[in-house]
Protein backbone atom coordinates (compact mmCIF):
# COMPACT_ATOMS: atom_id res chain seq x y z
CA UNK A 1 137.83 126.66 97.11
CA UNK A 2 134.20 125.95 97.80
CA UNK A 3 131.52 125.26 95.02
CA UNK A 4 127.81 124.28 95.35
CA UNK A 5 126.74 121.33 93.95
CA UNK A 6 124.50 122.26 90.85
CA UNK A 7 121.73 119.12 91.63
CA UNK A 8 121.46 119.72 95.19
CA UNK A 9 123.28 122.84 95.98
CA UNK A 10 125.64 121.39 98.68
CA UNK A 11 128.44 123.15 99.42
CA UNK A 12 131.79 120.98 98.15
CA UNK A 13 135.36 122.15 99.14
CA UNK A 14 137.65 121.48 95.75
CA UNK A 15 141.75 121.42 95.75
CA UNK A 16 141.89 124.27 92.96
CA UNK A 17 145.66 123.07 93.26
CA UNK A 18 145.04 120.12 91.35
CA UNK A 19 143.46 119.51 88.20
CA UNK A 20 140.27 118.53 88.64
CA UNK A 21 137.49 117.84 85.92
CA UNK A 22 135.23 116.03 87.66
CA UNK A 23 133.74 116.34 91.03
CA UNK A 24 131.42 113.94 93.34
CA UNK A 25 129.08 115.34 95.87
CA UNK A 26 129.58 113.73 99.28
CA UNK A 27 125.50 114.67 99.85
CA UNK A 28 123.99 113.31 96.60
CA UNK A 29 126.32 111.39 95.47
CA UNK A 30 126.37 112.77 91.80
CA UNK A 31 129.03 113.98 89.22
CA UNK A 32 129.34 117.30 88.07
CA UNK A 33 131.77 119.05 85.86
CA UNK A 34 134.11 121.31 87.81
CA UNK A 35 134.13 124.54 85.39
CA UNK A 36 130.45 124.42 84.91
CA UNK A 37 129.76 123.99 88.48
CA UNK A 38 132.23 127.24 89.04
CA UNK A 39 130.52 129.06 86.51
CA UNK A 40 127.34 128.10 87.98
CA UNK A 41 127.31 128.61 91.35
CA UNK A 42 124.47 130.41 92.94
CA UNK A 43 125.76 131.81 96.22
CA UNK A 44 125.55 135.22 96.71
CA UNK A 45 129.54 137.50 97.51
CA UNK A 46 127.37 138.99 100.28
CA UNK A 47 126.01 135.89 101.53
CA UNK A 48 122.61 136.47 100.20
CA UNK A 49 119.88 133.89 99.79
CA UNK A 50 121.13 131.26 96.42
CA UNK A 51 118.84 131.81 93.47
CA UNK A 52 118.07 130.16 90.31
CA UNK A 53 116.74 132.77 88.31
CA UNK A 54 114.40 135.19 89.72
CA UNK A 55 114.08 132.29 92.77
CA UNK A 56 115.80 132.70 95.91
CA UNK A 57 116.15 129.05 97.67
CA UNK A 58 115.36 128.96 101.39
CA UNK A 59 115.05 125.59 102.51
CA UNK A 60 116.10 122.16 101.16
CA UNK A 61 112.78 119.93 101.24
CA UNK A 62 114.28 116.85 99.89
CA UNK A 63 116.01 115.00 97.02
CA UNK A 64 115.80 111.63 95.35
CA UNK A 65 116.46 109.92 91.95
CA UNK A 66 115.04 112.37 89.95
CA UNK A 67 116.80 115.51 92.04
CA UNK A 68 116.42 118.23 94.57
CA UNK A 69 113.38 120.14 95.67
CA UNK A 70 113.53 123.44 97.52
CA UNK A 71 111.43 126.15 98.90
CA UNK A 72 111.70 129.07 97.53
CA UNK A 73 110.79 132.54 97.13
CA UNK A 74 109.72 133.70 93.67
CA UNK A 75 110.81 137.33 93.96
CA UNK A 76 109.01 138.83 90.87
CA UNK A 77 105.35 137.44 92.11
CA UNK A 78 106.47 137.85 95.85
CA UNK A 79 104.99 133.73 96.56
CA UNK A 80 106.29 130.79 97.88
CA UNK A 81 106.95 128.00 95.53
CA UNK A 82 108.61 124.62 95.64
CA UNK A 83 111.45 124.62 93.00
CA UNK A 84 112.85 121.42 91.62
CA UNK A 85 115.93 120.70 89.97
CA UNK A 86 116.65 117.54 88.34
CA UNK A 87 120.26 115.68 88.56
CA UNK A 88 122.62 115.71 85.58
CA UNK A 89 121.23 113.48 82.74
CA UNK A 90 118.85 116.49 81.83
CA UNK A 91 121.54 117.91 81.22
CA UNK A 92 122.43 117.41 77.97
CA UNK A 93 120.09 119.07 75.28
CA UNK A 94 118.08 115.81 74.96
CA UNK A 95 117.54 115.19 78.68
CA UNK A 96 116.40 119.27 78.46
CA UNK A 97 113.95 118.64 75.57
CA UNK A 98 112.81 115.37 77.86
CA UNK A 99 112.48 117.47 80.51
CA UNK A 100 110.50 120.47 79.34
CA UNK A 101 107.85 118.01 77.41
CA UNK A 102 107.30 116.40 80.53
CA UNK A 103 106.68 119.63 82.40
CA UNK A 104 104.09 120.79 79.88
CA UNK A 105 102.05 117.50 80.25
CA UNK A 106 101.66 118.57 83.97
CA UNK A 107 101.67 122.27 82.68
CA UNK A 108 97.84 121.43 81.14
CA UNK A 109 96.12 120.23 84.18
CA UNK A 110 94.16 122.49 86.29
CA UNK A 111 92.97 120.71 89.25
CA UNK A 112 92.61 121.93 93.58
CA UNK A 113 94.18 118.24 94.07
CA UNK A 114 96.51 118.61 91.86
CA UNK A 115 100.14 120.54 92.63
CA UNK A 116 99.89 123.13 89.89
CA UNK A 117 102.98 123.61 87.16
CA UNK A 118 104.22 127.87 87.51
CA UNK A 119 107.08 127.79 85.53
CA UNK A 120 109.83 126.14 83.41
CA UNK A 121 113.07 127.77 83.20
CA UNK A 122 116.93 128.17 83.02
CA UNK A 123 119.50 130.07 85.03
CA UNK A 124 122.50 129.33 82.29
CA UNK A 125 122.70 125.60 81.98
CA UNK A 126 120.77 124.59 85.07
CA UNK A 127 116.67 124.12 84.40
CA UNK A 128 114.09 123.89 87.19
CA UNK A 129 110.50 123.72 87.57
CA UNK A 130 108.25 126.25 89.92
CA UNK A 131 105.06 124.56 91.10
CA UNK A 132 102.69 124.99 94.07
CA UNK A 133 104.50 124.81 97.53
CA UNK A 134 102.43 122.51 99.64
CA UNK A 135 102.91 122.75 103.49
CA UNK A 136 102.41 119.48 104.55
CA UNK A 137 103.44 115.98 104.18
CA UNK A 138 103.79 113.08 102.22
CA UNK A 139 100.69 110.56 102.21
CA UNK A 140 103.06 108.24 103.26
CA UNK A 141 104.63 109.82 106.39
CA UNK A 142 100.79 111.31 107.03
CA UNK A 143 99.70 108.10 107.35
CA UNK A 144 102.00 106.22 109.44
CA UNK A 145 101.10 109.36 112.21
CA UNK A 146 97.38 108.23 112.17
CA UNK A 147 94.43 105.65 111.70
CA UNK A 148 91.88 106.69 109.27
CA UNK A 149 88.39 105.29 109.72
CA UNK A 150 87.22 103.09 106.68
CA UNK A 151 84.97 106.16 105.49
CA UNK A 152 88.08 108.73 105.78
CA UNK A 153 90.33 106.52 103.54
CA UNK A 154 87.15 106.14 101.01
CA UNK A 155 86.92 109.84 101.03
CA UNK A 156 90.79 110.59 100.33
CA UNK A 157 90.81 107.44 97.76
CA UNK A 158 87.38 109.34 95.70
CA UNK A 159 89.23 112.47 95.88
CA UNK A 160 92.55 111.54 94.69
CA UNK A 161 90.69 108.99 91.42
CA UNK A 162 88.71 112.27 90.93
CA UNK A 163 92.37 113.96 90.21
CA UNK A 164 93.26 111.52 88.15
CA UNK A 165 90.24 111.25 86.39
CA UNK A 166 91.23 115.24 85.13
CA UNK A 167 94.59 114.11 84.52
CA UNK A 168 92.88 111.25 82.03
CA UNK A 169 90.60 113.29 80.53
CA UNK A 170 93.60 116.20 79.78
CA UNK A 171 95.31 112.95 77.98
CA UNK A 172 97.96 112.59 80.85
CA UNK A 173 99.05 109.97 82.78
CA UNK A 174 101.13 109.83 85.66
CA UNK A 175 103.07 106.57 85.78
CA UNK A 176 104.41 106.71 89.04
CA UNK A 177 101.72 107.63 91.56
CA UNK A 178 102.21 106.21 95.01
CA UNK A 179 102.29 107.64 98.60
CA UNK A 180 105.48 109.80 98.13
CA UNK A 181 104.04 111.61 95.34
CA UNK A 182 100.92 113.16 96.84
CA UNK A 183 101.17 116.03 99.25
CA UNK A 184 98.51 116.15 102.26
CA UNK A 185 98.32 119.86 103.34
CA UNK A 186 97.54 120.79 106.59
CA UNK A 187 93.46 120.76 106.69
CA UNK A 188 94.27 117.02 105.15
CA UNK A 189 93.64 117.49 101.47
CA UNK A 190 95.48 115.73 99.22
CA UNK A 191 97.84 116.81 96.29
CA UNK A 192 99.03 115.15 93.42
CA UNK A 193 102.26 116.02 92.37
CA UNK A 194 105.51 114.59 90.16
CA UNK A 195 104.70 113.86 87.05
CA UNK A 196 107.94 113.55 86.02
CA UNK A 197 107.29 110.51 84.02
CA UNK A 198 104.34 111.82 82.90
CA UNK A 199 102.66 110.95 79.44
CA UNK A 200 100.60 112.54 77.14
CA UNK A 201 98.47 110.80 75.40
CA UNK A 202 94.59 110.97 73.44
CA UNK A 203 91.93 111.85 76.38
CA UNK A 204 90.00 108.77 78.22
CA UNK A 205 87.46 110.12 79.55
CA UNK A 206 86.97 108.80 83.23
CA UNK A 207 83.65 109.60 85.49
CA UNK A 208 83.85 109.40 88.94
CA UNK A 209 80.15 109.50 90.49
């Protein structure tokens, strides 16, 4: 039989002849329980779109250590949104309560350069965060497709410390910016997003002149 994978949504064919409690993905590499993943899986008897919740997933963007992010459609708002799912040790109630704390750090900043928290939810055991869909790029992959001038990269450095700066003042700090985590639309603003490993903590206040 075939089951997705509940951290990146691969389909994985299973011998339901043998008996099976745990099962590898061959795409992301992680472990998953076998019943849960049955119980779990999000793809449709008609073939419809997968959905987690009210979100129907249309496009794999990418995955990494912390999980898989997808585009998706939120169907009761009718708007885009990039949907992540983290891998399996959130999975436990502790790694949930981890999880949601560090979604409501990002939750509390309201910035145009930074990728704005929508929701945190649950579809049974899985959890998932909606945030702003960005069509774009990574910084890094924007940048090794051109040469900004010396005034350009001053421009996109004040803009992104003026970000931060918010983030400071809300009493929240990233701890693990770099190129991969901020998103460079397509008029070339940028976007700070993941804070994953976000903390909260009392506001510094930071001026940027």
């Amino acid at each position: 039989s075939e089951i997705r994978c509940p951290h990146c949504f691969t389909p994985v064919t299973v011998d339901t002849e043998e008996t099976i409690s745990e099962v590898t993905c061959d795409e992301c590499r992680s472990s998953f329980d076998y019943v849960t993943a049955s119980e779990a899986t999000h793809q449709q008897a008609d073939g419809s779109l997968m959905r987690l919740g009210q979100f129907e997933l249309l496009e794999l963007l990418g995955q990494g250590g912390f999980g898989s992010v997808w585009k998706a459609h939120d169907t009761d708002l009718d708007r885009i949104v990039a949907l992540k799912r983290p891998h399996q040790e959130f999975d436990d109630d502790a790694g949930r309560e981890k999880f949601f704390h560090e979604a409501q750090a990002a939750a509390q900043l309201k910035h145009p350069n930074i990728v704005a928290v929508h929701q945190v939810g649950h579809d049974g055991r899985l959890i998932y965060i909606a945030t702003d869909y960005i069509d774009g790029a990574s910084l890094k992959d924007w940048t090794s497709t051109r040469k900004l001038t010396w005034r350009e990269s001053a421009m996109l450095c004040r803009t992104i410390a003026s970000a931060l700066a918010h983030a400071h003042d809300a009493g929240v700090i990233h701890r693990d910016l770099k190129p991969d985590n901020i998103m460079m639309d397509l008029e070339g603003a940028p976007y700070i997003m993941d804070f994953g490993l976000a903390k909260r903590t009392n506001a510094v206040t930071v001026t940027i002149e």
